[in-house]
Protein backbone atom coordinates (compact mmCIF):
# COMPACT_ATOMS: atom_id res chain seq x y z
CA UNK A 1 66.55 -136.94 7.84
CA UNK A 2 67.15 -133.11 8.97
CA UNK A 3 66.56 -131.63 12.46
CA UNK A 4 62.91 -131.49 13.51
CA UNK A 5 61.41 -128.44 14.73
CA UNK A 6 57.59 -128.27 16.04
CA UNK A 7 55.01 -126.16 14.39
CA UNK A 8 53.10 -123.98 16.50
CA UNK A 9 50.10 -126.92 16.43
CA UNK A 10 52.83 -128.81 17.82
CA UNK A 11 53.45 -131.14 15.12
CA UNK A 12 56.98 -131.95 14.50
CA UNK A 13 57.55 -131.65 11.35
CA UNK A 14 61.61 -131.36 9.26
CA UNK A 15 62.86 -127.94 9.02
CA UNK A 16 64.01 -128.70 5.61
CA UNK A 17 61.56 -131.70 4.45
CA UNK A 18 62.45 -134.17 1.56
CA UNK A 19 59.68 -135.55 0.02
CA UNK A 20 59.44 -138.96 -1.88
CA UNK A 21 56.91 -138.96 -4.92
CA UNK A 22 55.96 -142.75 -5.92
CA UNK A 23 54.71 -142.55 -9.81
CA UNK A 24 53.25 -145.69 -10.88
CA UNK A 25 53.44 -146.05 -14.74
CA UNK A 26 52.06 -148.09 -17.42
CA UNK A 27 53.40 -147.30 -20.58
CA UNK A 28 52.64 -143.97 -19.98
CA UNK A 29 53.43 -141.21 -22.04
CA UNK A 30 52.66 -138.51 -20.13
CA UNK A 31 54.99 -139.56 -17.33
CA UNK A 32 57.89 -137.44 -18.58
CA UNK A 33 55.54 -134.56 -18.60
CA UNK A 34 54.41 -135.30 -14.85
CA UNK A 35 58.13 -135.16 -13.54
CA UNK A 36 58.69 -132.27 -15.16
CA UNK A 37 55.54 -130.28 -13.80
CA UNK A 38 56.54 -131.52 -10.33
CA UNK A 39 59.90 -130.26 -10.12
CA UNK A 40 59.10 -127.07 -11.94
CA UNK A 41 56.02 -126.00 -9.52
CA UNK A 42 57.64 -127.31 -6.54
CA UNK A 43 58.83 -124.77 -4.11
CA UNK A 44 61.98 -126.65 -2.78
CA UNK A 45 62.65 -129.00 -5.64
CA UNK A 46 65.89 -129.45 -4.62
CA UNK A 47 64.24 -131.91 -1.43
CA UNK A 48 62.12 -133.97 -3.89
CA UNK A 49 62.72 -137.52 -4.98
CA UNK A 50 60.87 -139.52 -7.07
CA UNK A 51 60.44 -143.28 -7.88
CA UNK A 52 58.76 -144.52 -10.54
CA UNK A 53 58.26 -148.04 -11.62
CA UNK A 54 58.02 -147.77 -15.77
CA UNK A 55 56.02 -150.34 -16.71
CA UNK A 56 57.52 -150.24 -20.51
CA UNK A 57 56.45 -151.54 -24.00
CA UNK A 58 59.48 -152.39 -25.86
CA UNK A 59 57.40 -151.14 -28.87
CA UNK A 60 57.51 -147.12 -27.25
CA UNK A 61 59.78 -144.77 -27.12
CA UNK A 62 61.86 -144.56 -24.22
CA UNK A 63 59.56 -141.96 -22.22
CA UNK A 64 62.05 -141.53 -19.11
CA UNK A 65 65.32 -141.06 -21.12
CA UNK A 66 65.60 -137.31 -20.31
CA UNK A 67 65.59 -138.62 -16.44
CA UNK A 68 68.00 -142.02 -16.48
CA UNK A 69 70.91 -140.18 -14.93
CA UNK A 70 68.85 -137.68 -13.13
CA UNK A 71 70.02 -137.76 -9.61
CA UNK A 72 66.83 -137.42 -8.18
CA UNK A 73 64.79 -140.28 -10.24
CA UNK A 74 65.12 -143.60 -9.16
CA UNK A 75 63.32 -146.09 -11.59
CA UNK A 76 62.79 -149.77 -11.54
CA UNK A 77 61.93 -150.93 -15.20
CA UNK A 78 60.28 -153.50 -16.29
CA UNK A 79 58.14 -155.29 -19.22
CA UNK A 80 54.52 -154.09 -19.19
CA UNK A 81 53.67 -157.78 -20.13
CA UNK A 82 55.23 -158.50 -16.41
CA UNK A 83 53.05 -155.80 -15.11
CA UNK A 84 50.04 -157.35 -12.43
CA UNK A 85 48.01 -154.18 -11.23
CA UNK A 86 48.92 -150.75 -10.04
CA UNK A 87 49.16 -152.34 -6.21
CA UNK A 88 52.30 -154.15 -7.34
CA UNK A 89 53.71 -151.09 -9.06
CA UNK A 90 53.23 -148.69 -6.24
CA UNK A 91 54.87 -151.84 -4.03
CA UNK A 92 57.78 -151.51 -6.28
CA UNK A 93 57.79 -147.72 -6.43
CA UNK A 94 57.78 -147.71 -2.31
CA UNK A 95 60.75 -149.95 -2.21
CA UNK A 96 62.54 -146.96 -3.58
CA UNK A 97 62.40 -145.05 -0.73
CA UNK A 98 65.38 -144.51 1.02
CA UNK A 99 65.61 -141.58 4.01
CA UNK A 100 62.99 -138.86 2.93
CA UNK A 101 60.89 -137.70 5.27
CA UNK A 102 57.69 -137.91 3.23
CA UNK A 103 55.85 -140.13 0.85
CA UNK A 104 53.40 -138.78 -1.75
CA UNK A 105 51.84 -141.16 -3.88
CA UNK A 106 50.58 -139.98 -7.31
CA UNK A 107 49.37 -141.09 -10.79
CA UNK A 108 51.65 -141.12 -13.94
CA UNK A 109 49.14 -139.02 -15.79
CA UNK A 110 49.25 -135.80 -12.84
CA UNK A 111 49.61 -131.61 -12.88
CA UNK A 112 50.39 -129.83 -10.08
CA UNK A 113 49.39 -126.82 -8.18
CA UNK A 114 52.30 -123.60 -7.52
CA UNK A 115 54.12 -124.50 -4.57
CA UNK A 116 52.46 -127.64 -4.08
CA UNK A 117 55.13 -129.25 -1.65
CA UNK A 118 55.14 -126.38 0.64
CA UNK A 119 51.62 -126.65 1.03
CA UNK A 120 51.08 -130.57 1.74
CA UNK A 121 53.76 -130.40 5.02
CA UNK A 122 51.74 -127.31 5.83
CA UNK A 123 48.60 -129.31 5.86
CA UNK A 124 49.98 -132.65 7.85
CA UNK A 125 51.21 -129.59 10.51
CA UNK A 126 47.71 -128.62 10.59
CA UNK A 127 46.56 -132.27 11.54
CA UNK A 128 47.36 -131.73 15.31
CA UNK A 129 48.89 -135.37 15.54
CA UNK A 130 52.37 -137.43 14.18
CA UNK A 131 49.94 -140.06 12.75
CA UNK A 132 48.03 -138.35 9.79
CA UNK A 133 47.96 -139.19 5.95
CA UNK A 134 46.48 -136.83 3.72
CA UNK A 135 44.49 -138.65 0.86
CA UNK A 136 41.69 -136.86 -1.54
CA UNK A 137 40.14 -137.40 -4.90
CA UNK A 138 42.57 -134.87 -6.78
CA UNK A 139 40.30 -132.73 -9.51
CA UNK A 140 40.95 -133.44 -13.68
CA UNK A 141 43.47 -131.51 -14.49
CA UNK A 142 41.19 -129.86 -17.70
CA UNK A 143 39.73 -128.13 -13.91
CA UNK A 144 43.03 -126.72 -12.92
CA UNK A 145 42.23 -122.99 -14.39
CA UNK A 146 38.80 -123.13 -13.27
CA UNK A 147 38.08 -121.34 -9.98
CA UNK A 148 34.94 -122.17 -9.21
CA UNK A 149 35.80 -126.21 -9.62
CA UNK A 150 38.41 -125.58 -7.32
CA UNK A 151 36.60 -124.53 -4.40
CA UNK A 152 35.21 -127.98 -3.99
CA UNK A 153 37.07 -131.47 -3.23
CA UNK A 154 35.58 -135.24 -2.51
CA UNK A 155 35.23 -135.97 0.92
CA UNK A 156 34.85 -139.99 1.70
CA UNK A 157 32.28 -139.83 4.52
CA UNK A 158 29.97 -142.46 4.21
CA UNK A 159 29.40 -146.44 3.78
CA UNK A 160 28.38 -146.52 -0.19
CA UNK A 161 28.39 -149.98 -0.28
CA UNK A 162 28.60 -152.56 1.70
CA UNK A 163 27.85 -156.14 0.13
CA UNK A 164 29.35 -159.72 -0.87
CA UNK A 165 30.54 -158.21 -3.94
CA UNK A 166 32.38 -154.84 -2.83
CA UNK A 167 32.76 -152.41 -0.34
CA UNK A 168 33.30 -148.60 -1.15
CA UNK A 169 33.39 -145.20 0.68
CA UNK A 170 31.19 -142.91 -0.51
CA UNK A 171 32.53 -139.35 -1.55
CA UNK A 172 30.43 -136.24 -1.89
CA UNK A 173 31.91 -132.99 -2.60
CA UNK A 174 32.41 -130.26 -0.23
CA UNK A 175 33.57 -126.87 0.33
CA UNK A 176 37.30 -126.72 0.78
CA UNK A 177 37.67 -126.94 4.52
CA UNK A 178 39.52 -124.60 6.68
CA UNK A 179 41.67 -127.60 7.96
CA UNK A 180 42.28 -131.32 6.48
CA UNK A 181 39.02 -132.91 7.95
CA UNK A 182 38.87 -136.82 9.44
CA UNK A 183 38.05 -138.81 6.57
CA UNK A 184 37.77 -142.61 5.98
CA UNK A 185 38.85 -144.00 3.00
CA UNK A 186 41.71 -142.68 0.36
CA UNK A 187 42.64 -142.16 -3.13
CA UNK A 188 45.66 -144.03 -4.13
CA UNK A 189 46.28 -140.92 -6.92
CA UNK A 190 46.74 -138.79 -4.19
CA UNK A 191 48.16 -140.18 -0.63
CA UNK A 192 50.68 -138.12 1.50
CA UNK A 193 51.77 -138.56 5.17
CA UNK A 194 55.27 -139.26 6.50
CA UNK A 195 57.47 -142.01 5.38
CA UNK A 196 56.58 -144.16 8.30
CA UNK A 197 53.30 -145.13 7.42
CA UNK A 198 54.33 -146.96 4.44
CA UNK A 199 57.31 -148.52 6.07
CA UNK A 200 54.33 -149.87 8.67
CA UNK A 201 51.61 -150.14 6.71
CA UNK A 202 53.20 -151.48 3.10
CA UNK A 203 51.28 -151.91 0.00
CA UNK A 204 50.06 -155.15 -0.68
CA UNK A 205 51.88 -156.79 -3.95
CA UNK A 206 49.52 -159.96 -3.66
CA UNK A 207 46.64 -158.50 -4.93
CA UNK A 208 46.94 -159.02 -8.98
CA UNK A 209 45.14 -156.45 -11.13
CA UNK A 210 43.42 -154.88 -7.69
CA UNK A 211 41.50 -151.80 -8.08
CA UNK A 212 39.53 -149.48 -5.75
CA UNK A 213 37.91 -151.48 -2.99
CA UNK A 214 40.47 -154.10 -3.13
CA UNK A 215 43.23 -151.41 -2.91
CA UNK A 216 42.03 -148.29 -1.55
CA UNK A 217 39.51 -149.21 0.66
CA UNK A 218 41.50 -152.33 1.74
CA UNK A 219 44.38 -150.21 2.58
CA UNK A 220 42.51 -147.55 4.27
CA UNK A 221 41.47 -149.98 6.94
CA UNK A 222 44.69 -151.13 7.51
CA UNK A 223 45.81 -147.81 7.80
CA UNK A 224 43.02 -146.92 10.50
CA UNK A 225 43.73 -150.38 12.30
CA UNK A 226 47.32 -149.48 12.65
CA UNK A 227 46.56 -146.53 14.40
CA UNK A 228 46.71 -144.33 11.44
CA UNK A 229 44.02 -141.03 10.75
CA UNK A 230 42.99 -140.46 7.67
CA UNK A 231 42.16 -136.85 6.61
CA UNK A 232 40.54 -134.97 3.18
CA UNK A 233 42.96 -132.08 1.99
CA UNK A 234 42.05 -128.73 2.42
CA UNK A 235 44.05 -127.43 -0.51
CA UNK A 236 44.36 -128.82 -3.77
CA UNK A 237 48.36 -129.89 -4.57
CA UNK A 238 48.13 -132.28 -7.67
CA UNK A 239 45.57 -132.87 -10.55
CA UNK A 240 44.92 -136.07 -12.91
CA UNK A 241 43.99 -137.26 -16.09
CA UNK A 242 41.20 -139.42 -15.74
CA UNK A 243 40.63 -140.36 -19.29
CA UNK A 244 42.16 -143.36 -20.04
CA UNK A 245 42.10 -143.56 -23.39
CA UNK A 246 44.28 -145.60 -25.75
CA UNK A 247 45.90 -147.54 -22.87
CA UNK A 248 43.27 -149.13 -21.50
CA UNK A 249 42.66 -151.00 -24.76
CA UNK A 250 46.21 -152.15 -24.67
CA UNK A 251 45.92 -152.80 -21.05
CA UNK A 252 43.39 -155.40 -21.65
CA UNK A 253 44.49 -156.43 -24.31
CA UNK A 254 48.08 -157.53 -23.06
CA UNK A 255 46.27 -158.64 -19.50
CA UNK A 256 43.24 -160.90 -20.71
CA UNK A 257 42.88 -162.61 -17.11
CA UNK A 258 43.05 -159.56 -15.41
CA UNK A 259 39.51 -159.34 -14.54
CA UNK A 260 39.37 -163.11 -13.09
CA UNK A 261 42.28 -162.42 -11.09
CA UNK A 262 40.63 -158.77 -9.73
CA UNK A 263 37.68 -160.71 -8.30
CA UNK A 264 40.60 -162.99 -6.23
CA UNK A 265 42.04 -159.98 -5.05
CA UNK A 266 38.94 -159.17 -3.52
CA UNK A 267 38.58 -162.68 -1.79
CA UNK A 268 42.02 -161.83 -0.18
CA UNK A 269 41.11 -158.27 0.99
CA UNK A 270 38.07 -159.81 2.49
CA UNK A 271 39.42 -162.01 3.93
CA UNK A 272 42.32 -159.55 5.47
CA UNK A 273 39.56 -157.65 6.98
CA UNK A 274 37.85 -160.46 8.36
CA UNK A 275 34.89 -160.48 6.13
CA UNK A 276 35.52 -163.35 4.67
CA UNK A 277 37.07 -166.78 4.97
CA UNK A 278 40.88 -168.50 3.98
CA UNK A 279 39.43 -170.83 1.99
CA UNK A 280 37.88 -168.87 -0.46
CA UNK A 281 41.55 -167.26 -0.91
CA UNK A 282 43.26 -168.80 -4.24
CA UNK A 283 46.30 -170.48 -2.72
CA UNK A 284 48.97 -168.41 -4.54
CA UNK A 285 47.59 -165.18 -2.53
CA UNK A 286 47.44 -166.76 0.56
CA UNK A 287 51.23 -164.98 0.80
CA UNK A 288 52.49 -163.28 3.73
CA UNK A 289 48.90 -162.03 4.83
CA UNK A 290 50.88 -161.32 8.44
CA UNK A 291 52.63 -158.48 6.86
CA UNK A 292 49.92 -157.15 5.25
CA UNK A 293 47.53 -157.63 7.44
CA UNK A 294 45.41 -155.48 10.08
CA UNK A 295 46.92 -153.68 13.20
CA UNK A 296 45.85 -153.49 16.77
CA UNK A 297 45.18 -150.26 17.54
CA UNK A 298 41.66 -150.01 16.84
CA UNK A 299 39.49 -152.96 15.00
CA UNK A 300 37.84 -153.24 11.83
CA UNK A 301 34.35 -152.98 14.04
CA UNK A 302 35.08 -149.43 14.94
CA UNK A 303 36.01 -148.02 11.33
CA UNK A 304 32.34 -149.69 10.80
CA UNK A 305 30.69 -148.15 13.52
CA UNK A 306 32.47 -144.99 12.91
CA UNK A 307 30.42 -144.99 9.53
CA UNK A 308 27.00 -145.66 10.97
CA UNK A 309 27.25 -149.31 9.88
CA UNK A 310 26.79 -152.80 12.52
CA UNK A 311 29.42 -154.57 14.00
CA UNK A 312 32.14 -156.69 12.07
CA UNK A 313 30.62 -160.25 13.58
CA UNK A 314 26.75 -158.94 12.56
CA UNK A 315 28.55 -157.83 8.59
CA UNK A 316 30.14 -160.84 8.42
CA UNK A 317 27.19 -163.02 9.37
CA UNK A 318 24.63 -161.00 6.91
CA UNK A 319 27.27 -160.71 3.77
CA UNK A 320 27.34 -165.14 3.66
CA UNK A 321 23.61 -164.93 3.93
CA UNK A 322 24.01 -163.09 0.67
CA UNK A 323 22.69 -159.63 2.25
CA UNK A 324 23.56 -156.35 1.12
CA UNK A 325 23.70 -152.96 4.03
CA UNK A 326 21.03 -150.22 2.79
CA UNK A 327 22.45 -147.17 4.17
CA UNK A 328 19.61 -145.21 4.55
CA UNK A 329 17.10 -147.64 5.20
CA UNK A 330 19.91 -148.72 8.06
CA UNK A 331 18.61 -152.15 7.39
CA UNK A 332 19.80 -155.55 5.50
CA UNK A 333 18.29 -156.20 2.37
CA UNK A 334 18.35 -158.92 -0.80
CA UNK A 335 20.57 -158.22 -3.48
């Protein structure tokens, strides 16, 4: 780690910051293509490091062999048929870290914007405090050349759903603010904050085959818990595919169970953020729920009041009765 100096917001921040980029991949084709845009549009590629963990089909080409010995790719392979969810593989990817300052999480399938590195430390300076991670829904990347797509981005400012089968944030889409704006939820294809928060706040690999409200919901409460703000972006840095095309049929195809094991993931993130009980977690992810559990800086009850929603002993009570939280109506109701 280099000398810190402190921005005139007075947020210390590297004078030379690395930056790790975690690139979860599933037999993915395009993630050759996605290194390559991210050194070449970086402005300091020379302080980037990525980690991907190449989920690989012995049936594909080798996708990564033009980075094996590239001194600033660090991969962890392994056989897709071993693969259990993208929460494992970004566990795996985060294990690669090693001193960089930041930690920018990313999908295998991603474009970026000129100078995009330059511009996400330049945000976290403009978050006016240590403990910020910088999380939006990053635009297709078929929007990249088109300016008046750009001038929007998904803020996640409001309780969508909140009922014994899911929970989710609701985004709506807003001007670009003048500053990254307090947010409460994140999108696990675009996360960035310093290295620390992952080291305290590390992915959960015992959730099999977990998606959205199991893993970015679920983490985004742990984040705020810990003490950790969450902000939307205020530029755009990186852009996805969200097509998923060909692999999703192979996806399901190799993972049959995948779906069964989803729901369980859900019964442990419930049960993590005390909205649920232990013995409705499947016994092999009742694992090491200590270290990935909540912290004690602020309770799961505020991040619930802080969206307009009750308290975590009146959710908890309503959600066994089989209740469901109606937003607007600000009432509980059937269903």
């Amino acid at each position: 780690m280099l000398p810190v100096t402190r921005t005139s917001r007075g947020v210390p921040v590297p004078d030379q910051p690395t930056i790790f980029v975690s690139v979860a991949s599933y037999a993915d084709p395009d993630v050759a293509a996605t290194l390559a845009d991210a050194f070449a549009r970086a402005r300091h590629p020379e302080r980037l490091w990525i980690g991907v963990c190449a989920q690989e089909d012995p049936a594909d080409p080798d996708f990564l062999a033009d980075y094996a010995d590239h001194p600033q790719v660090r991969i962890h392979r392994m056989p897709h048929t071993e693969a259990r969810g993208p929460m494992l593989a970004r566990h795996i990817c985060a294990g690669l870290i090693e001193d960089e300052d930041f930690f920018f999480q990313i999908d295998a399938h991603s474009r970026f914007f000129p100078d995009w590195d330059a511009h996400l430390v330049d945000m976290y300076a403009e978050c006016d405090t240590e403990r910020a991670v910088i999380s939006g829904f990053p635009p297709a990347i078929s929007h990249m050349g088109d300016p008046k797509k750009l001038r929007h981005i998904g803020h996640c400012g409001f309780l969508r759903e909140l009922s014994p089968r899911r929970v989710k944030i609701g985004s709506v889409s807003i001007q670009l603010p003048e500053r990254p704006r307090p947010a409460f939820s994140i999108s696990a294809a675009n996360i960035f904050g310093p290295t620390a928060f992952v080291r305290e706040v590390p992915i959960d690999p015992h959730m099999p085959y977990g998606l959205q409200h199991a893993e970015q919901f679920t983490w985004a409460v742990r984040l705020y818990t810990h003490g950790w703000d969450l902000f939307t972006p205020n530029r755009h840095t990186v852009a996805t595919a969200y097509a998923k095309g060909p692999r999703a049929a192979r996806y399901n195809k190799v993972h049959p169970a995948a779906n069964r094991w989803r729901k369980r993931s859900w019964h442990r993130a419930q049960h993590i953020l005390g909205l649920g009980p232990l013995d409705a977690v499947h016994p092999d992810l009742q694992r090491e729920l200590d270290v990935y559990g909540l912290g004690d800086a602020r309770t799961v009850s505020d991040y619930f009041r802080s969206l307009g929603a009750p308290d975590l002993d009146t959710i908890r009570e309503k959600l066994a009765e089989g209740l469901s939280w109606d937003r607007k109506a600000k009432a509980w109701l059937d269903g």
